[in-house]
Protein backbone atom coordinates (compact mmCIF):
# COMPACT_ATOMS: atom_id res chain seq x y z
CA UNK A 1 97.82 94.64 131.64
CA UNK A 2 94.46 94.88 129.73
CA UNK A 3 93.57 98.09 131.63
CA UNK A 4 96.42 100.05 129.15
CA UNK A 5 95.91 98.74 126.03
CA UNK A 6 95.01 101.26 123.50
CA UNK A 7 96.39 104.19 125.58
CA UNK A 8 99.18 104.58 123.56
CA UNK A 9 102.04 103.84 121.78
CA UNK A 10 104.10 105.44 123.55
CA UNK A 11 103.81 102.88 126.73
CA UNK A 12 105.54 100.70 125.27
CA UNK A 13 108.57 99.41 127.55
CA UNK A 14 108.15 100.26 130.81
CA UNK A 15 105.79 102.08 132.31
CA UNK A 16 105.72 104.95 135.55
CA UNK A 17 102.35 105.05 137.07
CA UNK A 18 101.30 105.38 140.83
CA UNK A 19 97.77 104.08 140.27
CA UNK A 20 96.35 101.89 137.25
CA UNK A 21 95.39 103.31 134.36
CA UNK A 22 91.94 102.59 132.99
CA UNK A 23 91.20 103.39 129.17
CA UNK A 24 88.11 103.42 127.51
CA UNK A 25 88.46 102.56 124.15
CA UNK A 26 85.16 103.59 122.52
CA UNK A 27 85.73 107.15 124.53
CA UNK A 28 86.44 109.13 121.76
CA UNK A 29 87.83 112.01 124.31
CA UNK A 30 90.20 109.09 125.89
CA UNK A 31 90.93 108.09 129.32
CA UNK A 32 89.00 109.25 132.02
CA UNK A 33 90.51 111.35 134.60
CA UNK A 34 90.03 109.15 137.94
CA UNK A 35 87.47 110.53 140.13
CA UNK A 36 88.18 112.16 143.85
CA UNK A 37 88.77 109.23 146.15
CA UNK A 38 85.71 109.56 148.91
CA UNK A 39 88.01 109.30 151.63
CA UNK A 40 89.86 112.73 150.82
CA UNK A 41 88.39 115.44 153.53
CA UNK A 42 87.86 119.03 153.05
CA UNK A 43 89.65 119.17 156.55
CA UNK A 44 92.57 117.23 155.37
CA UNK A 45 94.03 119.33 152.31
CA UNK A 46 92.89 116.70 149.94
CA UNK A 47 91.58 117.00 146.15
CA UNK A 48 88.37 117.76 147.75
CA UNK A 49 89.56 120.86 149.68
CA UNK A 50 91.35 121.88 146.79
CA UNK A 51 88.18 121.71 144.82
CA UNK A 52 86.03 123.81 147.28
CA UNK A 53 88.43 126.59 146.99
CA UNK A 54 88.75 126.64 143.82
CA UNK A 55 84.54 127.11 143.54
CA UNK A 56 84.86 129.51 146.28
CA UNK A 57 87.81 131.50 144.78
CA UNK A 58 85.37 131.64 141.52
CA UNK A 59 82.70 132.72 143.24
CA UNK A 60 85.28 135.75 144.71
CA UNK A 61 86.48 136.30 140.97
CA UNK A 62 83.19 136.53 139.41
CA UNK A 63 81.77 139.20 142.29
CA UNK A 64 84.99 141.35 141.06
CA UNK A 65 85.20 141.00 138.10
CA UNK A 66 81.61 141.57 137.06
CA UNK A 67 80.76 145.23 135.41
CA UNK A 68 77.29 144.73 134.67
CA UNK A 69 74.14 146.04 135.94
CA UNK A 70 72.13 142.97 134.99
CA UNK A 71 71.33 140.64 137.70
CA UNK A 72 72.22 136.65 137.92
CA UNK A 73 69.59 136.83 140.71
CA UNK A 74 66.39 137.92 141.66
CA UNK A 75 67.35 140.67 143.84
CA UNK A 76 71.00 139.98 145.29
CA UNK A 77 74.22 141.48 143.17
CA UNK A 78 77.10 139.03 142.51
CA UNK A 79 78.96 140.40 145.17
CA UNK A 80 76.27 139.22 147.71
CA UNK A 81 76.12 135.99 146.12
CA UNK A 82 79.90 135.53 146.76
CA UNK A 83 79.76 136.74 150.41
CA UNK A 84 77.04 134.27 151.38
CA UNK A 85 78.37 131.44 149.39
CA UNK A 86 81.71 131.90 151.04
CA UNK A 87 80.09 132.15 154.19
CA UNK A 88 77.96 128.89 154.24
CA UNK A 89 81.15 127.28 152.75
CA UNK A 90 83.25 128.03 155.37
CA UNK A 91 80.33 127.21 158.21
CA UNK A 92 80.28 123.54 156.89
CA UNK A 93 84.22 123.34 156.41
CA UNK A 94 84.09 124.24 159.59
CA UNK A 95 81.34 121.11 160.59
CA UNK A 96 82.91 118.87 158.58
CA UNK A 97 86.52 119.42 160.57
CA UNK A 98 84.57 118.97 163.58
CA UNK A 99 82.54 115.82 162.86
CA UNK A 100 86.29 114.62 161.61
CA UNK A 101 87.88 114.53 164.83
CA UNK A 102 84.88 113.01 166.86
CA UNK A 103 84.64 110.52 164.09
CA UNK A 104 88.39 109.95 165.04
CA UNK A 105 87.61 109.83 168.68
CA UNK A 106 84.21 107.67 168.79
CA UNK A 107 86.05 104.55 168.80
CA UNK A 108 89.10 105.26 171.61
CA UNK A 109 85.73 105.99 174.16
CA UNK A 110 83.88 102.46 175.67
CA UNK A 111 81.99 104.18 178.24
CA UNK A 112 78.16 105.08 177.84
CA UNK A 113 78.31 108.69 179.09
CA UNK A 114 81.41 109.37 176.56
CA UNK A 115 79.15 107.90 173.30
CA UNK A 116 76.20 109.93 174.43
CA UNK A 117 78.96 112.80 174.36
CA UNK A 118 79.80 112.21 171.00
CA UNK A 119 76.27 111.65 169.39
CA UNK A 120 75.15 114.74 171.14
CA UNK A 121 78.32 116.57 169.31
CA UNK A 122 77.84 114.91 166.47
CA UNK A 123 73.82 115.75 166.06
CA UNK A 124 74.11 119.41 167.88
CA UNK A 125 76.00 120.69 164.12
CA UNK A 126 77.47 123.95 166.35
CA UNK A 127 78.36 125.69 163.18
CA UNK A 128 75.15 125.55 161.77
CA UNK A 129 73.55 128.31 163.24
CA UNK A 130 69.67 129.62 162.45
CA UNK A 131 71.06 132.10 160.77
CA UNK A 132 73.07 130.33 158.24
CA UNK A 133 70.01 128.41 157.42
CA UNK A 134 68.14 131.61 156.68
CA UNK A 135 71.35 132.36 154.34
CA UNK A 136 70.94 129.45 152.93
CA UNK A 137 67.46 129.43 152.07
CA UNK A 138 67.52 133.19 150.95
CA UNK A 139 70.46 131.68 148.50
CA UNK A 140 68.05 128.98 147.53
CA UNK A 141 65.25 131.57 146.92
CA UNK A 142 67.70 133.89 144.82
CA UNK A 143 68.78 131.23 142.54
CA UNK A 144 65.41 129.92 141.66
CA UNK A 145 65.57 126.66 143.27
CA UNK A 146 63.06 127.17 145.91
């Protein structure tokens, strides 16, 4: 019960919560929204998923919506920024969906040849072509960071 003291009043009675709550009482912006729980998969429609699109549906609303001629980048317009950003988003959405089901797999296999299988799956990354990592990097380049 110590975890809801100082939330409020107006818990007083009873009280209709899924999780705990945890307040921090010298927080002077109050409780702390709980983080994304790690085991939430961009493959699974979790809070994680949700959160990618929403960046990626930014990214999109930004490349529209933007009327200037200045440049966020080096050389690239916002629109390109969008395009590629969307692009190696959906490559490793893709990967990570992937490396979900062999992960899922792994264990129902005992055999030797069917673990070699799925280490060579899981190290081969199929949707992460040469040419997305030239994306990437030219992103990386753009942005300043390399």
């Amino acid at each position: 019960m110590r975890d809801i003291q100082g939330c409020g009043e107006h818990l007083v009675g009873r009280l209709f919560v899924k999780r705990p709550l945890r307040c921090y009482l010298n927080d002077p912006l109050g409780p702390t929204p709980p983080s994304p729980d790690p085991r939430d998969e961009a493959g699974g429609g979790g809070r994680r998923a949700l959160f990618h699109n929403q960046i990626k549906n930014q990214l999109k609303a930004i490349s529209t919506l933007e009327k200037t001629t200045d440049k966020l980048f080096i050389t690239w317009p916002t629109t390109r920024f969008g395009e590629v950003a969307e692009t190696i988003y959906e490559a490793y959405h893709m990967e990570v969906k992937l490396k979900r089901k062999l992960l899922e797999n792994v264990a129902h296999n005992c055999t030797e040849s069917w673990k070699m299988l799925h280490l060579a799956a899981w190290v081969y990354e199929p949707f992460i072509t040469e040419n997305l990592i030239i994306l990437l990097d030219s992103l990386l380049i753009e942005t300043g960071h390399r």
